[in-house]
Protein backbone atom coordinates (compact mmCIF):
# COMPACT_ATOMS: atom_id res chain seq x y z
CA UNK A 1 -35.25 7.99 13.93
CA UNK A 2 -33.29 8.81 10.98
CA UNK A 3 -31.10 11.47 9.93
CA UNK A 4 -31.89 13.93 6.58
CA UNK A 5 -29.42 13.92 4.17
CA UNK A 6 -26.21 16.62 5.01
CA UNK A 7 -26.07 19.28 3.02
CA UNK A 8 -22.41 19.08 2.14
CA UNK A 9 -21.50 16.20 -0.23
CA UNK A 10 -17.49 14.96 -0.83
CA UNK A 11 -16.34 17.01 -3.56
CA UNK A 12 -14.78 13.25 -5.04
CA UNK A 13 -16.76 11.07 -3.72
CA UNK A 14 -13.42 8.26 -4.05
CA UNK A 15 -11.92 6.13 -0.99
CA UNK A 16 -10.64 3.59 -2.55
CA UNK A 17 -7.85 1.78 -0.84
CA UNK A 18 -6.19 1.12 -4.43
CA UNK A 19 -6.32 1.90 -7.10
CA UNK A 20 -6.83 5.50 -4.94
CA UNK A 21 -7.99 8.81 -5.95
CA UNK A 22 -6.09 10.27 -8.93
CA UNK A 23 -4.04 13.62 -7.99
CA UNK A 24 -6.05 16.79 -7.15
CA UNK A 25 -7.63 18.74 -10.05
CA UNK A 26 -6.08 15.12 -12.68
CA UNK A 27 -7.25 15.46 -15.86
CA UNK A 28 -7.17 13.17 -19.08
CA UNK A 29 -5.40 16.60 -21.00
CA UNK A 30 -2.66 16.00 -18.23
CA UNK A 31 -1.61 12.99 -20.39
CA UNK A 32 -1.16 14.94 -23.66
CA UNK A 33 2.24 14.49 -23.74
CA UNK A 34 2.68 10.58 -23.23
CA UNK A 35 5.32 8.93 -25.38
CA UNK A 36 2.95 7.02 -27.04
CA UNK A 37 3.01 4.75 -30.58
CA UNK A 38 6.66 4.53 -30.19
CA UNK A 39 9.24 2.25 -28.87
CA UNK A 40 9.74 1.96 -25.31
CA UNK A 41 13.28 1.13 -26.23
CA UNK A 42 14.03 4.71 -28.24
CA UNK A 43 15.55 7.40 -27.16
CA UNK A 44 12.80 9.84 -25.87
CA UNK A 45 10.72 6.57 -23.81
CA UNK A 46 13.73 5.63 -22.24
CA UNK A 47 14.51 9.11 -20.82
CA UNK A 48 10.99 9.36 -19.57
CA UNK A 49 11.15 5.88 -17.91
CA UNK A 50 14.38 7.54 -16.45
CA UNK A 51 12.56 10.51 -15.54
CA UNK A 52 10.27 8.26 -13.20
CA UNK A 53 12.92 6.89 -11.71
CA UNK A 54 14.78 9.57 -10.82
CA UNK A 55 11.75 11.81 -9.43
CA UNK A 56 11.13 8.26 -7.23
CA UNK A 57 14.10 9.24 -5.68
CA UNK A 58 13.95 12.46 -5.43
CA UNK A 59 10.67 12.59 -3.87
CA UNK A 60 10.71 9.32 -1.76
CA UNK A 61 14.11 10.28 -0.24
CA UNK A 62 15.59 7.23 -1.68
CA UNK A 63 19.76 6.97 -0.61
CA UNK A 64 22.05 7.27 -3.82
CA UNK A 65 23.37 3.63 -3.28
CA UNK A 66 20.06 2.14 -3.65
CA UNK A 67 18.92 1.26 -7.09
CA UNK A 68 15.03 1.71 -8.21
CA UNK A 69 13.83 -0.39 -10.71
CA UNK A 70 10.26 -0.40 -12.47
CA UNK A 71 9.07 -3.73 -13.11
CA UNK A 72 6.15 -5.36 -13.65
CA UNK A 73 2.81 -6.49 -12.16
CA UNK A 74 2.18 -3.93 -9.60
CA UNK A 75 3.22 -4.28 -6.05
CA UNK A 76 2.85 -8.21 -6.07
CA UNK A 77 5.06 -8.42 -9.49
CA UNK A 78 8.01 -6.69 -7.06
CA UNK A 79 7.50 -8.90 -4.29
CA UNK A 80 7.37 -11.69 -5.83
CA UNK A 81 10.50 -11.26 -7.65
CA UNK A 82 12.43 -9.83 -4.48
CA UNK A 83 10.75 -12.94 -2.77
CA UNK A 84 12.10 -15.45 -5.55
CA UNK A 85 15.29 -13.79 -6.36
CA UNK A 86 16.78 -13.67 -3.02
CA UNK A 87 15.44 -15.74 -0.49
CA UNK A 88 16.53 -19.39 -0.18
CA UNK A 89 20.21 -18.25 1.20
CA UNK A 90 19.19 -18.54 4.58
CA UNK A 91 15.89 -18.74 6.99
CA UNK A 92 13.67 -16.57 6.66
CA UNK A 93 11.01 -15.21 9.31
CA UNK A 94 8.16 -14.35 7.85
CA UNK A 95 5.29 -11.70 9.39
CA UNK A 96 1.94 -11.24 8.59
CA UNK A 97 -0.80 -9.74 10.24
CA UNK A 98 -3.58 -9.05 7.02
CA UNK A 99 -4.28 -10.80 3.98
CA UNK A 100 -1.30 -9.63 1.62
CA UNK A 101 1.24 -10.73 4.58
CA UNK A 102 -0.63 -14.06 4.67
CA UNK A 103 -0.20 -13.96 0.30
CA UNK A 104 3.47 -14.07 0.84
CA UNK A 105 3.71 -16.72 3.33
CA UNK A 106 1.56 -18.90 0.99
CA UNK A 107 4.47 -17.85 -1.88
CA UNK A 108 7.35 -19.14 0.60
CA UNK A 109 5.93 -21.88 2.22
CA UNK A 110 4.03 -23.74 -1.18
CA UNK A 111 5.41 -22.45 -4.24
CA UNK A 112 9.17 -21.71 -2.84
CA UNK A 113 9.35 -24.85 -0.36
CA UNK A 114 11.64 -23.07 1.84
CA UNK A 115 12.06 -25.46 4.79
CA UNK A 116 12.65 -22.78 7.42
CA UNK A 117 10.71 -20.57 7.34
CA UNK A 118 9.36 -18.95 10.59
CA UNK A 119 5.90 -17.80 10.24
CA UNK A 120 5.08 -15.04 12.76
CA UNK A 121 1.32 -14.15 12.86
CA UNK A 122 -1.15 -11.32 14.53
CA UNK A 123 -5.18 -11.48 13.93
CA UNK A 124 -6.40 -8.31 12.39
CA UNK A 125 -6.37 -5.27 14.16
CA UNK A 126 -2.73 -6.24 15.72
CA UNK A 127 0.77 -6.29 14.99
CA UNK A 128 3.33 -9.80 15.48
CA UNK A 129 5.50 -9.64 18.49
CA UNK A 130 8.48 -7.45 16.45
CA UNK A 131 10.63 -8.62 19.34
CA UNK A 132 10.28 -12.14 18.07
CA UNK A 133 11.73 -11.56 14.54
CA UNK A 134 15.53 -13.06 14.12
CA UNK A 135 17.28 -10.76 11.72
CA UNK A 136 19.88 -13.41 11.37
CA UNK A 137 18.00 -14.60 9.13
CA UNK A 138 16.18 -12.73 6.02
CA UNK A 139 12.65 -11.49 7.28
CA UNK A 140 9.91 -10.32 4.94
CA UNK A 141 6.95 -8.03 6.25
CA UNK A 142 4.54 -5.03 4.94
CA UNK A 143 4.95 -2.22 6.17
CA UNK A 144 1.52 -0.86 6.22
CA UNK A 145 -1.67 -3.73 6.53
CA UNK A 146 -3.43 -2.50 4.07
CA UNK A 147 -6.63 -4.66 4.82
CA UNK A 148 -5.72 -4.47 8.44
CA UNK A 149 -5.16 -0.77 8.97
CA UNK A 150 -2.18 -1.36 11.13
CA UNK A 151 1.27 -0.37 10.49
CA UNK A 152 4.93 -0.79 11.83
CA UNK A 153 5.32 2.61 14.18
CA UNK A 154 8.92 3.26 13.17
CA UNK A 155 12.02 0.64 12.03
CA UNK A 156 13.40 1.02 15.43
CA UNK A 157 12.66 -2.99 15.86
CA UNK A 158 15.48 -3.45 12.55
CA UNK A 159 18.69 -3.87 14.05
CA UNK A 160 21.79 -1.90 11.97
CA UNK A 161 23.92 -4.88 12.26
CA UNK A 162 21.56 -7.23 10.46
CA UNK A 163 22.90 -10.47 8.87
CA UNK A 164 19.85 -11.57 7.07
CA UNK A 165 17.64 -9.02 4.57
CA UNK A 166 14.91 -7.10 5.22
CA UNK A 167 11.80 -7.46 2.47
CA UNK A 168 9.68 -4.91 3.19
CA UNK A 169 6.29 -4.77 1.23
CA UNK A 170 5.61 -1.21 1.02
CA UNK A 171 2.98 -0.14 -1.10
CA UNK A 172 0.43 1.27 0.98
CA UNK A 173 2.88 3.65 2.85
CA UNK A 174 5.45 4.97 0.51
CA UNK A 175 4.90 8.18 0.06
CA UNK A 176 2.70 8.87 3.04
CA UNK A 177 5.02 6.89 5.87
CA UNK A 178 8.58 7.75 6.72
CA UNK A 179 10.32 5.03 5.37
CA UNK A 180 13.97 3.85 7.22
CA UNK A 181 16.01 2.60 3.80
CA UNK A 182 18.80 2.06 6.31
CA UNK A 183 16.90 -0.98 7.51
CA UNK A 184 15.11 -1.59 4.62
CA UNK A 185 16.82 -4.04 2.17
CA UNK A 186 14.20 -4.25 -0.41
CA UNK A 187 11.54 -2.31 -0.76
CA UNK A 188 8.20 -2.81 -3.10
CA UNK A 189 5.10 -0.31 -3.62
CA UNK A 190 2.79 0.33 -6.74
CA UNK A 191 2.31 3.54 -8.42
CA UNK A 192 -1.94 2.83 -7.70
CA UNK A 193 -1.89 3.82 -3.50
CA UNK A 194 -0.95 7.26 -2.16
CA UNK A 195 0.25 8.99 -5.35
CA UNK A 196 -3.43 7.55 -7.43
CA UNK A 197 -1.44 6.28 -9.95
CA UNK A 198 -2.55 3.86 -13.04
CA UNK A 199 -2.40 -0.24 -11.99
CA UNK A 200 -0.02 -2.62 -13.85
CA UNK A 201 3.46 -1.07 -12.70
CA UNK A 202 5.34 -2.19 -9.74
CA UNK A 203 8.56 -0.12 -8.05
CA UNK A 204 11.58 -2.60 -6.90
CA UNK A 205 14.12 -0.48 -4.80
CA UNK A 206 17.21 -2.71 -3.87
CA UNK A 207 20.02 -1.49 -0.89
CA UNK A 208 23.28 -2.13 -1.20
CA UNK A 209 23.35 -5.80 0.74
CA UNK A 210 20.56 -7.16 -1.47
CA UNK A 211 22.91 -6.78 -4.77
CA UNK A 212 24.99 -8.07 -3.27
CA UNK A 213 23.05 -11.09 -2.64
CA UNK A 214 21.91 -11.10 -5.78
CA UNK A 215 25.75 -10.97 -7.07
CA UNK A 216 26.66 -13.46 -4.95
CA UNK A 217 24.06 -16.16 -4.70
CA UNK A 218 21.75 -18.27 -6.91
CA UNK A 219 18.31 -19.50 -6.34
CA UNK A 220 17.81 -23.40 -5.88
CA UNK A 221 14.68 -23.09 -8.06
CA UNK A 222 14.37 -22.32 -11.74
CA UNK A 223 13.71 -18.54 -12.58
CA UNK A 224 11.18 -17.27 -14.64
CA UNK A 225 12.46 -14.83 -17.45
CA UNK A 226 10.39 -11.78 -16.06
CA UNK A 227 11.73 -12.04 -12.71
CA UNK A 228 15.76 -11.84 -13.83
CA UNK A 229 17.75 -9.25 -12.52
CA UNK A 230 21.16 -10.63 -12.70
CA UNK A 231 22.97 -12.10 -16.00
CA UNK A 232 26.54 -13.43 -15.58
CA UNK A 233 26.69 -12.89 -11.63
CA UNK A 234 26.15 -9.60 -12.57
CA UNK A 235 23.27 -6.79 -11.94
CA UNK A 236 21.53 -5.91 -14.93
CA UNK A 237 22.51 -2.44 -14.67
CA UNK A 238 20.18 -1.22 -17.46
CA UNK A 239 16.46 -2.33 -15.86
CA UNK A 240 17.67 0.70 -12.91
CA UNK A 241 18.16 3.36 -15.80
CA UNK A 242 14.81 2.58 -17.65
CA UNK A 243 15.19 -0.70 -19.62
CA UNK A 244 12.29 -2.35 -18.25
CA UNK A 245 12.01 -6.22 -18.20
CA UNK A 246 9.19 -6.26 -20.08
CA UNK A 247 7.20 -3.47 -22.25
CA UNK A 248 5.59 -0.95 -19.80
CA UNK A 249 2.30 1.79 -20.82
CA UNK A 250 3.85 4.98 -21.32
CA UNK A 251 0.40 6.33 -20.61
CA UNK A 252 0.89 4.70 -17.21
CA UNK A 253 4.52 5.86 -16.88
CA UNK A 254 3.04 9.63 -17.52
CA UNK A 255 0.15 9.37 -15.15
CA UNK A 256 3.05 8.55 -12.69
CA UNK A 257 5.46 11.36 -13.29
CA UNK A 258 2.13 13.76 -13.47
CA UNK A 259 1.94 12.57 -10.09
CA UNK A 260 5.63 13.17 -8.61
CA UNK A 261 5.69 16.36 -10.17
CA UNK A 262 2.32 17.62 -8.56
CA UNK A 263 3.93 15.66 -4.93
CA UNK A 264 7.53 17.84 -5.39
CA UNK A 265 5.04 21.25 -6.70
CA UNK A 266 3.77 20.85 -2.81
CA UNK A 267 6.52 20.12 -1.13
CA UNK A 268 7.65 16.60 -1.45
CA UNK A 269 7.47 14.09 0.83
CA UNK A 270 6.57 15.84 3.98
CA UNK A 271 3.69 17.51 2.90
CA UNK A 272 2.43 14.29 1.12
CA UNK A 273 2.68 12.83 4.67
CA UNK A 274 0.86 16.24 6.80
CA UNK A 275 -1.81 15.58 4.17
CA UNK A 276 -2.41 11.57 4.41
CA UNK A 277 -2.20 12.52 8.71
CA UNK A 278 -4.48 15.42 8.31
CA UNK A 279 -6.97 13.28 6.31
CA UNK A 280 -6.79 10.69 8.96
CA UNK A 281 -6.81 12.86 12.02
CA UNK A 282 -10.23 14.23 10.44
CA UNK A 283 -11.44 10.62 10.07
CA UNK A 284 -10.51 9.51 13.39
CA UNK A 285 -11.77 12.20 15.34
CA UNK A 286 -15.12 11.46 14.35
CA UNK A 287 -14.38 7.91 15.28
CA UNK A 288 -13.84 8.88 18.77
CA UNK A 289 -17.11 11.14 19.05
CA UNK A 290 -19.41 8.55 17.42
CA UNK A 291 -20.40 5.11 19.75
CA UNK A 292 -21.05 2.83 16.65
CA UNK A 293 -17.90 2.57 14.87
CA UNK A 294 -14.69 1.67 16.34
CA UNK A 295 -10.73 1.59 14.71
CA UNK A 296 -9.88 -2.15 13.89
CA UNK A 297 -6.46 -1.34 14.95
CA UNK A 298 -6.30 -1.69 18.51
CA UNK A 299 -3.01 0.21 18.87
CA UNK A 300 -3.41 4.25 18.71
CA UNK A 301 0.73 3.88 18.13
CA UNK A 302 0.09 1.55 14.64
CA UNK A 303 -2.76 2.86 13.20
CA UNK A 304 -2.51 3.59 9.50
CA UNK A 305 -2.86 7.18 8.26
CA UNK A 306 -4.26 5.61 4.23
CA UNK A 307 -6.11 2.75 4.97
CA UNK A 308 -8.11 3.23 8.08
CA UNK A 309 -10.25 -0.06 9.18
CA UNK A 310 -13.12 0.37 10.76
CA UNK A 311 -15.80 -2.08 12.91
CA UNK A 312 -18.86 -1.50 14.34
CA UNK A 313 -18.57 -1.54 18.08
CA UNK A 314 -19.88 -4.27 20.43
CA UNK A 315 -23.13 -2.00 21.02
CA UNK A 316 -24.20 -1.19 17.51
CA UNK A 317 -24.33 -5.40 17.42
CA UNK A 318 -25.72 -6.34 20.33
CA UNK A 319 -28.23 -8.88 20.47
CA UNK A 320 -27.25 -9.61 16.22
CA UNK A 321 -25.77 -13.18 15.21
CA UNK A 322 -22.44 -12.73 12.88
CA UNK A 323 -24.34 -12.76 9.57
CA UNK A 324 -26.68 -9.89 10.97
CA UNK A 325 -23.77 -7.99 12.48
CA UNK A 326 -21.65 -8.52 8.89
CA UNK A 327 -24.60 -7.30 6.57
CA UNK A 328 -24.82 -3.57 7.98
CA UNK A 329 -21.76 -2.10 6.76
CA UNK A 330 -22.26 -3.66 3.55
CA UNK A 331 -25.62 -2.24 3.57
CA UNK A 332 -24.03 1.61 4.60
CA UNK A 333 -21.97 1.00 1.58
CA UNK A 334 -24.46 0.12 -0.98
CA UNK A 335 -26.44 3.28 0.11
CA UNK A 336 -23.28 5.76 -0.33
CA UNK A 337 -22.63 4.46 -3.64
CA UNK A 338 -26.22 4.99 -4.51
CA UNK A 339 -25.78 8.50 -2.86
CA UNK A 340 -22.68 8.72 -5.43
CA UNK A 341 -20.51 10.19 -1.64
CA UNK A 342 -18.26 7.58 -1.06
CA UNK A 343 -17.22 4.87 -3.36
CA UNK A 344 -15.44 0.83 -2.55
CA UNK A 345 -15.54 2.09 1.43
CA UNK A 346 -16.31 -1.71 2.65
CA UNK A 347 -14.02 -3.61 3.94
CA UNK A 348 -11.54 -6.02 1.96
CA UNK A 349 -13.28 -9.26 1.52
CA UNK A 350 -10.69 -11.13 3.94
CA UNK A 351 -10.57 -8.56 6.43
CA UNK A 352 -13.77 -8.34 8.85
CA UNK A 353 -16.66 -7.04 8.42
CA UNK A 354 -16.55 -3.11 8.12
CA UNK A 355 -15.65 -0.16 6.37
CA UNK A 356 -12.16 1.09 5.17
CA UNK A 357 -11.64 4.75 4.10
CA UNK A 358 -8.46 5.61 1.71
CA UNK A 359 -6.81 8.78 3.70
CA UNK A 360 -3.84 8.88 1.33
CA UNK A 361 -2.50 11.95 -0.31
CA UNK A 362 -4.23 12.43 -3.11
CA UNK A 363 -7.41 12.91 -0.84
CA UNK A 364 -8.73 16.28 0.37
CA UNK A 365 -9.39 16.64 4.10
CA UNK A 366 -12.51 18.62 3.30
CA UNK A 367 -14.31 15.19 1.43
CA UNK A 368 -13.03 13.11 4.72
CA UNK A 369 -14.95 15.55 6.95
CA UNK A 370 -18.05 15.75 4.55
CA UNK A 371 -17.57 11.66 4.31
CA UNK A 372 -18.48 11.32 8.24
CA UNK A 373 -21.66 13.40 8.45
CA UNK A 374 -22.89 10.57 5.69
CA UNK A 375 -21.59 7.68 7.03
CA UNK A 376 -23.51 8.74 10.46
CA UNK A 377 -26.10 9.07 8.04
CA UNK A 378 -26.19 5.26 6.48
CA UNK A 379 -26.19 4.37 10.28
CA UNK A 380 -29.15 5.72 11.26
CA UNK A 381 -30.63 4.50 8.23
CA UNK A 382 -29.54 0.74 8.21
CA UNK A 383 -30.49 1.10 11.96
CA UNK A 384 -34.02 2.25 11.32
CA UNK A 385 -34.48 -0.20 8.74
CA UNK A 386 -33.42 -3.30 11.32
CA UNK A 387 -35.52 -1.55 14.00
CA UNK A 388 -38.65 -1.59 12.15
């Protein structure tokens, strides 16, 4: 038997796990006053590439003695040139428990050649063994899965007294995660997660120790121009103050300080995090009254509070082959989008079979709540449809 259609739809109707949901109440007219037709390089576009950086800062709680640099190619453009500028110096241990984790090891192991290089693995749904990591050697690792769901609980596993660096892939929990710079080396995230930013823009936030590495040590393998942040031996002091690397969208670089003004208006970083919990608290409670859906996560303690990951549960499949089991959430999502509720909620195409619901900031915990009545919805009606 099949449900009617609720009455209450999701004010904005989009989960996307990135790029996400654009700021409450966004606007085109709030980019009016982009620095645009004009040299990144003049006066007025480099103090609002400044301005960027130093409400990044400001809002993510970044330590004084860490530089922030914007860079290009999203999240993966920061990795990759944290990945290529620093590593070699030592081992490195690398984690991965999701597809972007995997993307990195790929990077280390085939393009870099590093010989030794630990690879420390966890199927979906679970985290590595963090008591297996060697920090005497450099380790890279997200922080949130963001295909996976799962996340690091705290950086209580990152000794103080580290010799190697810590990498840390970031981009799906700045700004909704507490981050521990202490422990954190490097750190990478893309304006396009939690704060619904525009794509093509990456953040690179360096500690203290990994300038120094960079100061003191020089890659075996050639480096690409757009990856250089040293000239000399020296830090190229100018790419932290706003000289980008290469020529950035000042429409993008407005969208993005739109955004960290609106996150300071309500309170900064705290209440960007109460929101992103509250918006997953709502999502998983109706994951624990409803007997078809399940998290992916296994761990209550690493669940992630943007990208939740969902799976049907061994009942809602029995007696269904893979392919049958794999072709009803993709079926609940085609129906939702032709609803016009919820938008890209299937899971990411390496991930398993399921659903995955953006609870980051930018997302109202009234649209989560009006999100589940639907998705019970789809499920009776994909279930009617195989009954029949």
């Amino acid at each position: 038997m099949t449900m009617t259609k609720p009455a209450a739809r999701p004010v904005n109707p989009r989960f996307s796990s990135g790029p996400c949901a654009k700021i409450p109440g966004w606007t085109p007219d709030f980019l009016n006053s982009a620095f645009l037709g004009r040299s990144h390089r003049a006066s007025e576009g480099k103090a609002r590439l400044k301005r960027a950086i130093d409400l990044t800062r400001k809002v993510l709680q970044v330590p004084d003695d860490h530089l922030i640099a914007i860079v290009p190619a999203s999240d993966t453009g920061a990795v990759e040139m944290a990945m290529w500028s620093l590593l070699g110096a030592r081992g490195v241990d690398m984690l991965a428990w999701e597809s972007f984790g995997e993307g990195w090891i790929t990077d280390v192991v085939k393009q870099l050649k590093i010989a030794d290089a630990r690879l420390i693995r966890a199927p979906y749904g679970e985290l590595p063994g963090l008591d297996e990591v060697d920090f005497s050697r450099d380790v890279v690792l997200t922080w949130n899965g963001t295909t996976s769901g799962v996340r690091v609980p705290n950086g209580n596993f990152i000794p103080a007294g580290r010799e190697g660096l810590t990498i840390c892939d970031a981009t799906s929990a700045a700004f909704a995660q507490k981050l521990d710079f202490d422990k954190l080396d490097v750190v990478t995230f893309s304006w396009q997660k939690v704060l619904g930013g525009e794509g093509a823009h990456g953040i690179l936030i360096l500690g203290p120790r990994a300038v120094e590495r960079l100061e003191t040590y020089t890659p075996a393998w050639p480096m690409p121009k757009i990856f250089r942040l040293t000239k000399g031996g020296k830090i190229i002091d100018g790419v932290f103050k706003g000289e980008t690397i290469n020529t950035p969208s000042m429409l993008c670089v407005e969208d993005y300080i739109k955004a960290l003004e609106w996150a300071e208006s309500i309170g900064g970083l705290p209440a960007l995090i109460n929101r992103a919990d509250a918006n997953a608290a709502a999502l998983n409670a109706w994951v624990d009254r409803t007997p078809w859906i399940e998290n992916l996560a296994v761990d209550p303690a690493t669940r992630s509070n943007t990208s939740v990951c969902l799976k049907l549960s061994a009942s809602a499949t029995a007696g269904l082959d893979a392919d049958e089991a794999a072709a009803l959430p993709k079926q609940m999502v085609k129906l939702l989008e032709a609803e016009g509720v919820a938008f890209d909620v299937g899971a990411y195409r390496d991930a398993p079979p399921g659903l995955r619901v953006w609870c980051g900031a930018t997302v109202e915990a009234h649209d989560v709540e009006a999100l589940t009545h639907w998705l019970d919805w789809a499920w009776s009606q994909v279930s009617a449809a195989r009954a029949a």
